[in-house]
C-alpha atoms as a PDB file:
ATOM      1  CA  UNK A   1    -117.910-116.437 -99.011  1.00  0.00           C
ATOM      2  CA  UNK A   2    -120.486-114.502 -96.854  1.00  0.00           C
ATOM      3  CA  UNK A   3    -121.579-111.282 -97.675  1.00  0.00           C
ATOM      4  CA  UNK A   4    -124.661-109.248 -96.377  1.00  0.00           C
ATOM      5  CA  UNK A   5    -128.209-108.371 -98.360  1.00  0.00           C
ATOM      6  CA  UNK A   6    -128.495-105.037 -96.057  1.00  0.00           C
ATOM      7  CA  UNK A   7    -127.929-103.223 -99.670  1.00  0.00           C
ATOM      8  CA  UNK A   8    -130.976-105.178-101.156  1.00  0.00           C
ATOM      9  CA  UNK A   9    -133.019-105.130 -98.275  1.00  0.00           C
ATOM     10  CA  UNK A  10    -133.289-101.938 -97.940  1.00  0.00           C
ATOM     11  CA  UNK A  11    -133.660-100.627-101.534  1.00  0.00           C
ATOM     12  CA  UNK A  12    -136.592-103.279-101.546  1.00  0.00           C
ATOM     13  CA  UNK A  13    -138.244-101.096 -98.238  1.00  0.00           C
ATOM     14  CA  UNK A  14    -137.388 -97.529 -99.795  1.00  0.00           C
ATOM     15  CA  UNK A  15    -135.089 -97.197 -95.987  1.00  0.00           C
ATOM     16  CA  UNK A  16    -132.082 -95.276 -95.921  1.00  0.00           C
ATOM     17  CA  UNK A  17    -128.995 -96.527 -93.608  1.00  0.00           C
ATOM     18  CA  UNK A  18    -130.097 -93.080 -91.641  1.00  0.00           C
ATOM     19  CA  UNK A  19    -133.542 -94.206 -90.776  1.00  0.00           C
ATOM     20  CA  UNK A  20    -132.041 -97.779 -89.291  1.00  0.00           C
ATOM     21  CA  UNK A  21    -129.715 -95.958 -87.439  1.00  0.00           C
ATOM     22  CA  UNK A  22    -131.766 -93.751 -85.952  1.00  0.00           C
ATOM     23  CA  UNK A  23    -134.342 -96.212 -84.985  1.00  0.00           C
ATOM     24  CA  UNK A  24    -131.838 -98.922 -84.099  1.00  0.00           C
ATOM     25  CA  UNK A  25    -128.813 -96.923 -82.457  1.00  0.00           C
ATOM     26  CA  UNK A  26    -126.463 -98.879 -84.780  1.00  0.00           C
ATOM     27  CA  UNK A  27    -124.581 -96.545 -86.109  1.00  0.00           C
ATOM     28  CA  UNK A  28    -123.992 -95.556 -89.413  1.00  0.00           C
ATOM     29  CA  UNK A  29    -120.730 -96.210 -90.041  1.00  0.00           C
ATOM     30  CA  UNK A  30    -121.341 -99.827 -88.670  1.00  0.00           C
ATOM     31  CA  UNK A  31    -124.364 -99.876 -91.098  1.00  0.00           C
ATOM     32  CA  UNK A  32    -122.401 -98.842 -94.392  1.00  0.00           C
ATOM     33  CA  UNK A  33    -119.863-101.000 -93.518  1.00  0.00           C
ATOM     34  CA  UNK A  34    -122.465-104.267 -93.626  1.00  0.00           C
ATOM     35  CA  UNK A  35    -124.099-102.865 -96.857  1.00  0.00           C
ATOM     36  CA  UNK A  36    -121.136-102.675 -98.535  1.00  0.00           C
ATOM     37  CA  UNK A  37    -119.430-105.278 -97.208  1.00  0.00           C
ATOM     38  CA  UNK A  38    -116.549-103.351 -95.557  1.00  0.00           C
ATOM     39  CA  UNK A  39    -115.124-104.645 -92.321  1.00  0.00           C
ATOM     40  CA  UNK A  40    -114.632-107.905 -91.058  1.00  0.00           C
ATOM     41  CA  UNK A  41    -117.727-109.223 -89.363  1.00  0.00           C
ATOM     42  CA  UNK A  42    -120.615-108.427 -87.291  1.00  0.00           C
ATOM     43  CA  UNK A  43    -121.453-108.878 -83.203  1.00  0.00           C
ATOM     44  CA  UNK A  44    -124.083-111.246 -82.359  1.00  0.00           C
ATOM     45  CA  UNK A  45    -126.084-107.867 -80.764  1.00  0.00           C
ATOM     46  CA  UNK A  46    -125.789-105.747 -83.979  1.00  0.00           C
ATOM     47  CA  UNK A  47    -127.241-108.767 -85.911  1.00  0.00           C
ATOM     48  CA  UNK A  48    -129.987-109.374 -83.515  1.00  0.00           C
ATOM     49  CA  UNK A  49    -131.439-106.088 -83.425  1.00  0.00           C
ATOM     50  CA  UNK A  50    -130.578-105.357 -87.353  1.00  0.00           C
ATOM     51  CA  UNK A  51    -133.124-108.661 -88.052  1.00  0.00           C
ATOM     52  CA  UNK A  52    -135.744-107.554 -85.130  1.00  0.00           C
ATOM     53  CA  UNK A  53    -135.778-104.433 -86.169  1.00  0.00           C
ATOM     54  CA  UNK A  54    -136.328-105.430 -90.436  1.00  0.00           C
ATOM     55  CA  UNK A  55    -138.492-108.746 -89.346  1.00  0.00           C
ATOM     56  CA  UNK A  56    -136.005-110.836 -91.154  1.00  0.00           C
ATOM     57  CA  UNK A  57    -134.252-113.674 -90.384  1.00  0.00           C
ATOM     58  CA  UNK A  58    -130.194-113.878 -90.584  1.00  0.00           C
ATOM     59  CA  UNK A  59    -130.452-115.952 -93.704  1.00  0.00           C
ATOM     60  CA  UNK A  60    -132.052-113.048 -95.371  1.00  0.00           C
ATOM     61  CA  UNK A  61    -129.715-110.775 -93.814  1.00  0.00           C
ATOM     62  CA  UNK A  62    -126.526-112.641 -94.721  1.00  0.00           C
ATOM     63  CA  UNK A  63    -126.042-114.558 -98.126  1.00  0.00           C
ATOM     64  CA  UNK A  64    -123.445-118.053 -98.621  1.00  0.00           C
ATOM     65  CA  UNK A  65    -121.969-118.924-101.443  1.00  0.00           C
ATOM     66  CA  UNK A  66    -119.319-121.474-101.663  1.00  0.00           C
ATOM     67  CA  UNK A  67    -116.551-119.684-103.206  1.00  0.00           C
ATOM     68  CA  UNK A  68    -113.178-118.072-102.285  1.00  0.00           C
ATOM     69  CA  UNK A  69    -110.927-115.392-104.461  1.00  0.00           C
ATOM     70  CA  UNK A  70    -107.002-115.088-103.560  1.00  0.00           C
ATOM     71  CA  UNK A  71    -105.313-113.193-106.185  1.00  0.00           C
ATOM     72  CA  UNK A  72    -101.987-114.790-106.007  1.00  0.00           C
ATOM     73  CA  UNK A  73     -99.957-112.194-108.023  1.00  0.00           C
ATOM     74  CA  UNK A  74    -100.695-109.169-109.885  1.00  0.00           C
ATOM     75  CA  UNK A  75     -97.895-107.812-112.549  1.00  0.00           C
ATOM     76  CA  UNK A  76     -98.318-104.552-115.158  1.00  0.00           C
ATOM     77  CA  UNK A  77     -97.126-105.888-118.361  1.00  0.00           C
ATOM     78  CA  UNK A  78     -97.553-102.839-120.351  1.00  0.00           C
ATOM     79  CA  UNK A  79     -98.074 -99.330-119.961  1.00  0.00           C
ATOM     80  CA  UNK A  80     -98.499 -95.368-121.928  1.00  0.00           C
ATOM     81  CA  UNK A  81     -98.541 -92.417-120.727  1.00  0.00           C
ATOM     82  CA  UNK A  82     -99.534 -89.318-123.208  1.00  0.00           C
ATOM     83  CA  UNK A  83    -102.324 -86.604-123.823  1.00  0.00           C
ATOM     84  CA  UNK A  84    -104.344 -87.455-120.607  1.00  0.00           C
ATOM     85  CA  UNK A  85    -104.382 -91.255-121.194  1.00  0.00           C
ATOM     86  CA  UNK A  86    -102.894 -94.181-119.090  1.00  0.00           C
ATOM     87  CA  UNK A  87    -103.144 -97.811-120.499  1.00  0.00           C
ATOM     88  CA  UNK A  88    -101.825-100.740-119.446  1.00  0.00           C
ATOM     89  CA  UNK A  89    -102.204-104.436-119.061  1.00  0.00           C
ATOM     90  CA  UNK A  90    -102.394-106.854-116.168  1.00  0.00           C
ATOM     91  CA  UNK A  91    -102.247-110.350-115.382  1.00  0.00           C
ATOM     92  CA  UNK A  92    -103.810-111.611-112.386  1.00  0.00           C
ATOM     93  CA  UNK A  93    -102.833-115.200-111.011  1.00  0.00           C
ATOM     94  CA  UNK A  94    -106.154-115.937-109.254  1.00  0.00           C
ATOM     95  CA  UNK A  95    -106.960-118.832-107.057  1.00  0.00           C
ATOM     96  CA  UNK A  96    -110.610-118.985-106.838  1.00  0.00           C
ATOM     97  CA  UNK A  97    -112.286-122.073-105.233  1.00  0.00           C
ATOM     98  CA  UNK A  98    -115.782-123.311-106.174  1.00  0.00           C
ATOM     99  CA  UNK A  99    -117.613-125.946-104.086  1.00  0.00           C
ATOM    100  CA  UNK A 100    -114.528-127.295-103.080  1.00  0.00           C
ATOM    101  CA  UNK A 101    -112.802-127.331-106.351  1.00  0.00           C
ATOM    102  CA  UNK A 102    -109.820-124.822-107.119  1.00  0.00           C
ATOM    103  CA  UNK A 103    -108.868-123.525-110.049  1.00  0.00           C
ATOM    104  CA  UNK A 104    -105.567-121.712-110.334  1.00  0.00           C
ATOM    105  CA  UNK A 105    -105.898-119.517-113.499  1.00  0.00           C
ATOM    106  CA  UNK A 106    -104.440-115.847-114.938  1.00  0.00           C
ATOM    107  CA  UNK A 107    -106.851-113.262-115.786  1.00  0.00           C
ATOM    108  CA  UNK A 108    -106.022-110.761-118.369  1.00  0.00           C
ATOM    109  CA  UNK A 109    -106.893-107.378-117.715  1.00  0.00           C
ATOM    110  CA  UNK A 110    -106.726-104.223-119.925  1.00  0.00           C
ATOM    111  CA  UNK A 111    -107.398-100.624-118.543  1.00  0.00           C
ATOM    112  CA  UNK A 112    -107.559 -97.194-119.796  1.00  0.00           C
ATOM    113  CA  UNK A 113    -107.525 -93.748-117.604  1.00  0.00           C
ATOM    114  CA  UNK A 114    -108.326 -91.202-119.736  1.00  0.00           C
ATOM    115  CA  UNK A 115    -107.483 -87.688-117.521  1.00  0.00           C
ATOM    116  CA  UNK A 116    -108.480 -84.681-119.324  1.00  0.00           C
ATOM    117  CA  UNK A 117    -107.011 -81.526-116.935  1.00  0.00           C
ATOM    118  CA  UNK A 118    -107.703 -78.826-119.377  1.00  0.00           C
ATOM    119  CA  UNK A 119    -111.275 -79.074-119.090  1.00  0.00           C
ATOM    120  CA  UNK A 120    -111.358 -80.333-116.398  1.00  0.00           C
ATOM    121  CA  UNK A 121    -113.772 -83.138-116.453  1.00  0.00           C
ATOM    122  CA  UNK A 122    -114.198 -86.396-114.352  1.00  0.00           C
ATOM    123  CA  UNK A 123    -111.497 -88.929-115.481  1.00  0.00           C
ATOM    124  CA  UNK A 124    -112.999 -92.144-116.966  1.00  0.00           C
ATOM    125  CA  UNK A 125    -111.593 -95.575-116.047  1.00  0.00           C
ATOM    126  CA  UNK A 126    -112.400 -98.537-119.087  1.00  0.00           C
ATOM    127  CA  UNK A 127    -111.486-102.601-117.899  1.00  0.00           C
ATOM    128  CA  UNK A 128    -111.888-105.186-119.696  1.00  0.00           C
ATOM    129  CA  UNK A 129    -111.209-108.361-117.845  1.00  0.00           C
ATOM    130  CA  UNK A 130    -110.709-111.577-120.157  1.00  0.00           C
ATOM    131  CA  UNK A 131    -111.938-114.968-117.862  1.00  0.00           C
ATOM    132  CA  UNK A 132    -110.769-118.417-118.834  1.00  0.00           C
ATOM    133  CA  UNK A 133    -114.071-119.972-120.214  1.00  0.00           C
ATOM    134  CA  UNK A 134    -114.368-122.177-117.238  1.00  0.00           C
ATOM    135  CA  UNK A 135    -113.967-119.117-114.815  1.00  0.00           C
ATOM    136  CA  UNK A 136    -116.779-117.307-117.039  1.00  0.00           C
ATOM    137  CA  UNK A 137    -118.631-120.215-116.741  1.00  0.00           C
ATOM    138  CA  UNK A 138    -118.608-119.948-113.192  1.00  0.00           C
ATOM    139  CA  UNK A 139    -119.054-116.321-112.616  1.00  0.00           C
ATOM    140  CA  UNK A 140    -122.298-116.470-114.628  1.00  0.00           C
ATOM    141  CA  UNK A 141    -123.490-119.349-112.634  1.00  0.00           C
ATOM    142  CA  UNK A 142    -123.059-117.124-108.995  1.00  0.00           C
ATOM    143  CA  UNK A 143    -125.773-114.503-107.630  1.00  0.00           C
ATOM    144  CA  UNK A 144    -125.605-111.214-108.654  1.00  0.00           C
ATOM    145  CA  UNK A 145    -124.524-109.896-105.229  1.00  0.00           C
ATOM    146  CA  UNK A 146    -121.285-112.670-105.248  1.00  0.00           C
ATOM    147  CA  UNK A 147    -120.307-112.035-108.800  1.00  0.00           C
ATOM    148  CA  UNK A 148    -120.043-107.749-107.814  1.00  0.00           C
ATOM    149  CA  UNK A 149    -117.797-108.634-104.842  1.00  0.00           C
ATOM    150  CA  UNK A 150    -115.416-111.008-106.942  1.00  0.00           C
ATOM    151  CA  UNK A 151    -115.301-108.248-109.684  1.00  0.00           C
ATOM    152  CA  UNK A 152    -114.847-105.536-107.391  1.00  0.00           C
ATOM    153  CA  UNK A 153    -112.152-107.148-105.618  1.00  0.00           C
ATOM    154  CA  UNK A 154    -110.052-107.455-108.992  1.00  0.00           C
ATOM    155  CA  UNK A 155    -111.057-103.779-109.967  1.00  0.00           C
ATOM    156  CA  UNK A 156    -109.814-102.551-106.579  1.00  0.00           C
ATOM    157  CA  UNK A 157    -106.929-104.499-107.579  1.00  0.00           C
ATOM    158  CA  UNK A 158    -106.499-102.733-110.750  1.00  0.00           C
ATOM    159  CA  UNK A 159    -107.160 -99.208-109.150  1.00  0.00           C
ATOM    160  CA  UNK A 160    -104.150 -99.700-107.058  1.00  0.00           C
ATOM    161  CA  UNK A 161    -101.378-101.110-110.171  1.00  0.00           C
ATOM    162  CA  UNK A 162    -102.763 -98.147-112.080  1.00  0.00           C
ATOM    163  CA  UNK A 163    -102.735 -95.548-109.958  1.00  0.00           C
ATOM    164  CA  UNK A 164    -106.535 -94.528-110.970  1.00  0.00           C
ATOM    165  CA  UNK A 165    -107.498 -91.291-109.454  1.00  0.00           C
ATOM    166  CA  UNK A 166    -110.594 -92.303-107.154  1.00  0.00           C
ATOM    167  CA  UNK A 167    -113.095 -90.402-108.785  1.00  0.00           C
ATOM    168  CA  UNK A 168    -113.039 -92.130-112.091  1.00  0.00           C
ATOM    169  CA  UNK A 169    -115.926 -93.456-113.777  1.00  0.00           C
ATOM    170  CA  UNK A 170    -115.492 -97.193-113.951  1.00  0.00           C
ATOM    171  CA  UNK A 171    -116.523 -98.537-117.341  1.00  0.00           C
ATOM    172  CA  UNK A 172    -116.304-102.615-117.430  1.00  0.00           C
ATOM    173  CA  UNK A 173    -116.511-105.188-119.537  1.00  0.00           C
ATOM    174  CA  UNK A 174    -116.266-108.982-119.041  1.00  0.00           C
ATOM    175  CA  UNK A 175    -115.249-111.509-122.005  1.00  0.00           C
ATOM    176  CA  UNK A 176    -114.350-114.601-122.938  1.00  0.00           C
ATOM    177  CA  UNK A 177    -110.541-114.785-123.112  1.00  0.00           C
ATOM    178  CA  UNK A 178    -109.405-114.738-126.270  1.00  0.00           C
ATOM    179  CA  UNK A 179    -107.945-116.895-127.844  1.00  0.00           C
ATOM    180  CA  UNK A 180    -105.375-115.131-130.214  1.00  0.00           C
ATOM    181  CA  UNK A 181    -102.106-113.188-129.713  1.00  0.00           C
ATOM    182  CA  UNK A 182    -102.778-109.707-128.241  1.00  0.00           C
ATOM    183  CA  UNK A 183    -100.148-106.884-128.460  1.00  0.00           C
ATOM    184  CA  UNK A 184    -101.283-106.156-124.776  1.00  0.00           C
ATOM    185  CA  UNK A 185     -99.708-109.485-123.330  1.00  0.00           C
ATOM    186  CA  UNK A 186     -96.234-108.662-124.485  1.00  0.00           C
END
């Protein structure tokens, strides 16, 4: 997996994505899309005058890591509606490969949207994702800036089989998965 520093780079230099652009005439839609690792690459030119421009090489610009996410399948196994709240459970087959080894494993995921309409306030979105020990393992072993994509990519995920409206407050939590029965599972 490749994914771009531009994020870290520039908090480090107090820049703004505005102040490249302007300097640069990369725009800033191209530029968002590299700090937050939209899109699907990035033209030799861009990359040559994003590194000029910083003094950085393209190692610093763009990180490796050798690892790979697939989510296989994705199934709700439970869900409630009532008062403002939403909660459900997922399993996610995964297929994640590390250094060349794959592991094929199901990730249990519980989420709660709690909507409150009346007054009106921001709806709040709680996950808990439960990794296999030897995906845990794993994910704590990765950089910082690998182990956000992977989790965002199976929150996105989760956004989409629950419907979350998309200005929810995202609370997360990652554990162990447990190892007894769990009325969720069903």
């Amino acid at each position: 997996m490749i994914l771009s520093n531009l994020s870290v780079v520039l908090a480090e230099r107090k820049l703004k994505i505005t102040d490249i652009s302007n300097a640069t005439g990369i725009s800033r839609q191209t530029l968002t899309n590299l700090a937050y690792n939209h899109g699907d690459g990035i033209r030799y030119e861009t990359l040559d005058t994003l590194c000029s421009f910083l003094k950085i090489a393209p190692g610093e610009l763009l990180l490796h890591y050798p690892i790979t996410l697939t989510i296989l399948e994705a199934k709700e196994t439970t869900k409630a509606n009532g008062d403002g709240k939403y909660s459900g459970a997922t399993t996610l087959v995964v297929l994640l490969t590390i250094r060349g080894i794959h592991y094929k494993e199901a990730i249990h995921t519980q989420g709660t949207v709690f909507l409150n309409e009346k007054q009106k306030t921001v709806p709040r979105f709680y996950v808990e994702l439960e990794f296999p020990s030897i995906l845990k393992t794993a994910y704590e072993e990765m950089p910082t800036i690998f182990q956000s994509e992977i989790t965002g990519r199976i929150v996105d995920k989760m956004y989409k089989l629950f419907s979350v409206p998309d200005d929810a407050i995202l609370e997360l939590n990652i554990v162990d998965q447990l190892q007894h029965d769990d009325p969720f599972r069903g």
